[in-house]
Protein backbone atom coordinates (compact mmCIF):
# COMPACT_ATOMS: atom_id res chain seq x y z
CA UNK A 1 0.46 -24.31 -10.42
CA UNK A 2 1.26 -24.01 -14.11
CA UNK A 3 -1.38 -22.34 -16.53
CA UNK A 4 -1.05 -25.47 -18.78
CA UNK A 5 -1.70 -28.18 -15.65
CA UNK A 6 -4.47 -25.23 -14.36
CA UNK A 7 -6.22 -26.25 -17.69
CA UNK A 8 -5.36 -29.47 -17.49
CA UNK A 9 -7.75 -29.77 -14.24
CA UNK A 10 -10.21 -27.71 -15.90
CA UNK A 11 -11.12 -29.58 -18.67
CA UNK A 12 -11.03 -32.58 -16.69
CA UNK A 13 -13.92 -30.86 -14.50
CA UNK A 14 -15.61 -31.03 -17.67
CA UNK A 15 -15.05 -34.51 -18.38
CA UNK A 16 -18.51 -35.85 -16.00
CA UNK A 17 -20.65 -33.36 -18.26
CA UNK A 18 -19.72 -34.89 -21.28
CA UNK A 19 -20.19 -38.60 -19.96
CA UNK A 20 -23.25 -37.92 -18.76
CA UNK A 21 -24.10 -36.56 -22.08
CA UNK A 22 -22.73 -39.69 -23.96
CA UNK A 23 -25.02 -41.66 -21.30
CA UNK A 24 -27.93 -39.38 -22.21
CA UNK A 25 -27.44 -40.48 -26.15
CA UNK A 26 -26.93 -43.86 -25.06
CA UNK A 27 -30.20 -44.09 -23.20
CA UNK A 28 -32.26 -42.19 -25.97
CA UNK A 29 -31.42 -44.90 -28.55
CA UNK A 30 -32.32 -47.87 -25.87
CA UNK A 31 -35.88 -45.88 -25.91
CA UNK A 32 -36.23 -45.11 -29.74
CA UNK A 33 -35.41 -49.03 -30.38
CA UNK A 34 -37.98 -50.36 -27.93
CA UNK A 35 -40.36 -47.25 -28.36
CA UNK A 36 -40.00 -46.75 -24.88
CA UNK A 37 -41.66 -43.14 -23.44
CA UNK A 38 -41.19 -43.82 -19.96
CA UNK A 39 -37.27 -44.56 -20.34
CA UNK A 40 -37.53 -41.11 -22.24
CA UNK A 41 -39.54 -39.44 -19.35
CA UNK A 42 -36.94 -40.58 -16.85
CA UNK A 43 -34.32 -38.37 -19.61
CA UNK A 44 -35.80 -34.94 -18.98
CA UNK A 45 -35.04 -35.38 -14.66
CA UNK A 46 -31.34 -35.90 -16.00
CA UNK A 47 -31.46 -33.42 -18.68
CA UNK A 48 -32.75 -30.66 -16.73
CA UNK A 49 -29.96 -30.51 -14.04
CA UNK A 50 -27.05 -31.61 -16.46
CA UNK A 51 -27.51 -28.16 -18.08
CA UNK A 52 -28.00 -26.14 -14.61
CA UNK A 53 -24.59 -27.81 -14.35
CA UNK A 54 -23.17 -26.77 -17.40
CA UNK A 55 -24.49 -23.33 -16.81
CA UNK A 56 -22.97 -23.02 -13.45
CA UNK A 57 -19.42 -23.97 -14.89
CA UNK A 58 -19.74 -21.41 -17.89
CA UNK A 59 -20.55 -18.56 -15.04
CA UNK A 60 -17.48 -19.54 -13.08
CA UNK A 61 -15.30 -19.23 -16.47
CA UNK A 62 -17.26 -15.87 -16.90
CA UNK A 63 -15.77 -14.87 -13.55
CA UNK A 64 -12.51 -16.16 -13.69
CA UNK A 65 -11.72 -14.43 -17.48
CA UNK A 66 -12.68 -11.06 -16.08
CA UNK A 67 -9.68 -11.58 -13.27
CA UNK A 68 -7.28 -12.61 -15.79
CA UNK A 69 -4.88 -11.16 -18.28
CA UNK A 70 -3.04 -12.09 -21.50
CA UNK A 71 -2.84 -15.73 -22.19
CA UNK A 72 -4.58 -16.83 -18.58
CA UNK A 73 -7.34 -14.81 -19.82
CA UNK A 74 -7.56 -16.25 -23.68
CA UNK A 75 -7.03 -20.10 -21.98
CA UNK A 76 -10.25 -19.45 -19.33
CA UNK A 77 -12.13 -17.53 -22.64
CA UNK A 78 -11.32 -21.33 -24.40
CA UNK A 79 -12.84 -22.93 -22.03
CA UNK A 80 -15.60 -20.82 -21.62
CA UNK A 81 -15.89 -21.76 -25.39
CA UNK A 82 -15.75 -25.39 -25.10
CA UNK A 83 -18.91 -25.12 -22.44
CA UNK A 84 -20.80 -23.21 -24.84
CA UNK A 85 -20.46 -26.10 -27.57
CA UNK A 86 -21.27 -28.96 -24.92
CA UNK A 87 -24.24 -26.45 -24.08
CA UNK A 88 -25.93 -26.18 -27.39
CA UNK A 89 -24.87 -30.52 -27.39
CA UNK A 90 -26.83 -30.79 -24.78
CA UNK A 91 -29.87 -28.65 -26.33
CA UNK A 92 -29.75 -30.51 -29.39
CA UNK A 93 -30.27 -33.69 -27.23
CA UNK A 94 -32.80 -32.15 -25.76
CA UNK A 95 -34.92 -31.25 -28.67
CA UNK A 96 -34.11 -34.70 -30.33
CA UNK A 97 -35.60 -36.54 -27.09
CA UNK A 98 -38.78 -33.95 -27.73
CA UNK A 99 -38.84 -35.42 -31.28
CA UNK A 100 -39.10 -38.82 -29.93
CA UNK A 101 -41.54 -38.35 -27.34
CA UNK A 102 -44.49 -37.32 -30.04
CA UNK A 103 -43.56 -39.89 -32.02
CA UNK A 104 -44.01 -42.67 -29.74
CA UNK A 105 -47.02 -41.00 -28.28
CA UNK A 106 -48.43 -41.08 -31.49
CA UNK A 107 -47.61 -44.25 -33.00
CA UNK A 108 -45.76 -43.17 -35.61
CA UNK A 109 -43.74 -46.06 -37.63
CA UNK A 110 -40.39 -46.13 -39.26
CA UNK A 111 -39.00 -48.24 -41.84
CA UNK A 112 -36.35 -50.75 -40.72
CA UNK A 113 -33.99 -48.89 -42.93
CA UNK A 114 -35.05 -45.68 -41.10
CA UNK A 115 -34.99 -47.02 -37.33
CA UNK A 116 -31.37 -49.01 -38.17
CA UNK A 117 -29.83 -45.34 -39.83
CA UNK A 118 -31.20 -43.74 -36.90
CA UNK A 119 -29.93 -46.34 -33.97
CA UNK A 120 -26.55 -46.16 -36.16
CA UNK A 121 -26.49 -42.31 -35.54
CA UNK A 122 -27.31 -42.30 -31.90
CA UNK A 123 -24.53 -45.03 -31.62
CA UNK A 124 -21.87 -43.19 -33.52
CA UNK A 125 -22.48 -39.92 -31.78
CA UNK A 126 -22.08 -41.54 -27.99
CA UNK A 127 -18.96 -42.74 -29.23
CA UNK A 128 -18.03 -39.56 -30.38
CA UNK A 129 -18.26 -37.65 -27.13
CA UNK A 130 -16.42 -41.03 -25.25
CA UNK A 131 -13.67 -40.05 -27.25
CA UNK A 132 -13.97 -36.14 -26.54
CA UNK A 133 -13.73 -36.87 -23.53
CA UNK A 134 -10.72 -39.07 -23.47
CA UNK A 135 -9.55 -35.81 -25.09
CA UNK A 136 -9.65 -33.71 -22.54
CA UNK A 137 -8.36 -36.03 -20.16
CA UNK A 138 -5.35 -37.04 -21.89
CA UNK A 139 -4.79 -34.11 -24.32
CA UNK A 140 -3.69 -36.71 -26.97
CA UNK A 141 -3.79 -36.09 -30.66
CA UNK A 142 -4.27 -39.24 -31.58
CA UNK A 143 -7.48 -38.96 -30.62
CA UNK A 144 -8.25 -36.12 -31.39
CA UNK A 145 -7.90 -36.57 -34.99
CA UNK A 146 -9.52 -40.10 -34.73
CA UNK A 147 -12.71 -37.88 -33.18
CA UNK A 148 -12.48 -35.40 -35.70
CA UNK A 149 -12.26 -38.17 -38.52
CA UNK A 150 -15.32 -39.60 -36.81
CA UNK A 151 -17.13 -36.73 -36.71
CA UNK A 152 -16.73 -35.85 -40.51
CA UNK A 153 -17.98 -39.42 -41.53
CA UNK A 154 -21.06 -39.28 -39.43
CA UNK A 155 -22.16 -36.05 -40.88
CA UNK A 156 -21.52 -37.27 -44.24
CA UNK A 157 -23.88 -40.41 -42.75
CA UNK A 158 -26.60 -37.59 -42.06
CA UNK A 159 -26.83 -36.46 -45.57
CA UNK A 160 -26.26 -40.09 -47.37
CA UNK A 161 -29.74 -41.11 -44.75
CA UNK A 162 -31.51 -37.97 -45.53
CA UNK A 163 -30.85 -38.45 -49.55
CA UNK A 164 -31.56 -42.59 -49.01
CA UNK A 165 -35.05 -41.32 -47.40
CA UNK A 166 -36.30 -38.95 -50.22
CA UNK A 167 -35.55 -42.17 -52.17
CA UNK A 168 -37.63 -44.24 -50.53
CA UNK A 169 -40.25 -42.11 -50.15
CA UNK A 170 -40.61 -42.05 -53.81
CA UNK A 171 -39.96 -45.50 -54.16
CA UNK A 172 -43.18 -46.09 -51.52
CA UNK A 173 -41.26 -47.78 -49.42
CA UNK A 174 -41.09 -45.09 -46.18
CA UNK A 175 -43.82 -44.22 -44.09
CA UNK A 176 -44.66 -40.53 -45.12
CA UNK A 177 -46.15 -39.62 -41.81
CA UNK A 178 -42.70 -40.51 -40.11
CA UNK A 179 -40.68 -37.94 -42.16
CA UNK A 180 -40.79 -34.91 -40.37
CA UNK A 181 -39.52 -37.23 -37.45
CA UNK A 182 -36.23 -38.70 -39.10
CA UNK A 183 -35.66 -35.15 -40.90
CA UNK A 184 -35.72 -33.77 -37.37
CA UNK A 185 -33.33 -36.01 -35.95
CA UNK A 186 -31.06 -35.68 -38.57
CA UNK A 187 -31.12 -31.88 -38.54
CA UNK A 188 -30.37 -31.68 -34.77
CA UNK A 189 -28.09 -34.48 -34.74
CA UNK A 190 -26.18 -32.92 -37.59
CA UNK A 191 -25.95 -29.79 -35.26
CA UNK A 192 -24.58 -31.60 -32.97
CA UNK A 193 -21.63 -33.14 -34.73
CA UNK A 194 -20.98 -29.32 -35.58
CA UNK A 195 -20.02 -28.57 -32.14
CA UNK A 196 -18.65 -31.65 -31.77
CA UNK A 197 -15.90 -30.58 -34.53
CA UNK A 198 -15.67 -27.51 -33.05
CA UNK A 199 -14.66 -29.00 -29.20
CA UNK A 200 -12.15 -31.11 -31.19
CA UNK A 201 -10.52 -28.17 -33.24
CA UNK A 202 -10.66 -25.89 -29.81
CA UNK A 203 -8.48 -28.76 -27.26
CA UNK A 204 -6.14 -29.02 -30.35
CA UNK A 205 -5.18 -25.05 -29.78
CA UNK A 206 -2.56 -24.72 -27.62
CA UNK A 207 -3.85 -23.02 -24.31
């Protein structure tokens, strides 16, 4: 087998983690628009073993660097790389779903503005990793720069909502004590499209 095809197989190994991920999004915006904390609930028994998984992978890249040499050992230190992003994706998730779960248990409210910016984030970002993982099934470029693209407009969403919401909180037309909650998920989700970019720029390397 080829180092290139060896790769090839490996990041499509990856491929489940990152749909499940995008499912994970896709499921946290269903409970933020109907305020739902028992869809969230049923989030942490997926969370929890979708990064035991991720682990697991990142210790078998661990093991296969150290028997490798040269460019087999940079290609498995790559992957090993790409993990680590989809890790701290996966955290990010994590905390954002925390985020959510205090403010549905206590009742705080959001604008419309603020719960539409926030449903168009959560949207945006599971089409993101869709089209990472395309990626690292097909290897195309096309897509790659498409994600890429993607991924710089969202973040530039993430500041444009932030800077919209210090407006309206002037303007009286925010609820104040649901702040600290839309800050949040802006902060983490901008984290996120971080090490989205950075999965992106490391499959357009050649192995």
């Amino acid at each position: 087998m080829t180092e290139e095809r060896a790769v090839r197989e490996q990041l499509a190994d990856f491929c489940p983690i990152v749909d499940k991920l995008s499912s994970v999004i896709d499921a946290v915006r269903k409970a933020f628009t109907h305020q739902n904390s028992q869809l969230l609930a049923q989030l942490i028994n997926q969370q929890e073993p979708l990064c035991r998984e991720i682990g697991s992978d990142m210790r078998k890249m661990n093991e296969l660097a150290a028997g490798k040499l040269g460019g087999e050992r940079d290609s498995c230190l790559r992957l090993h790389s790409i993990l680590t992003h989809i890790q701290i994706i996966a955290e990010m998730i994590g905390r954002i779903e925390e985020t959510l779960r205090k403010q549905i248990k206590d009742g705080v409210l959001f604008s419309d503005k603020a719960i539409s910016q926030v449903n168009h984030l959560f949207y945006q970002q599971t089409e993101i990793l869709r089209s990472l993982s395309e990626l690292m099934r097909s290897g195309d470029e096309g897509i790659r720069h498409c994600a890429i693209e993607e991924c710089k407009k969202l973040g530039q969403s993430c500041i444009q909502f932030a800077t919209d919401h210090e407006s309206r909180l002037v303007e009286g037309l925010c609820y104040p004590q649901g702040a600290p909650f839309f800050l949040a998920i802006i902060d983490n989700m901008q984290t996120i499209i971080h090490h989205d970019l950075e999965v992106a720029r490391i499959l357009g390397n050649e192995f």
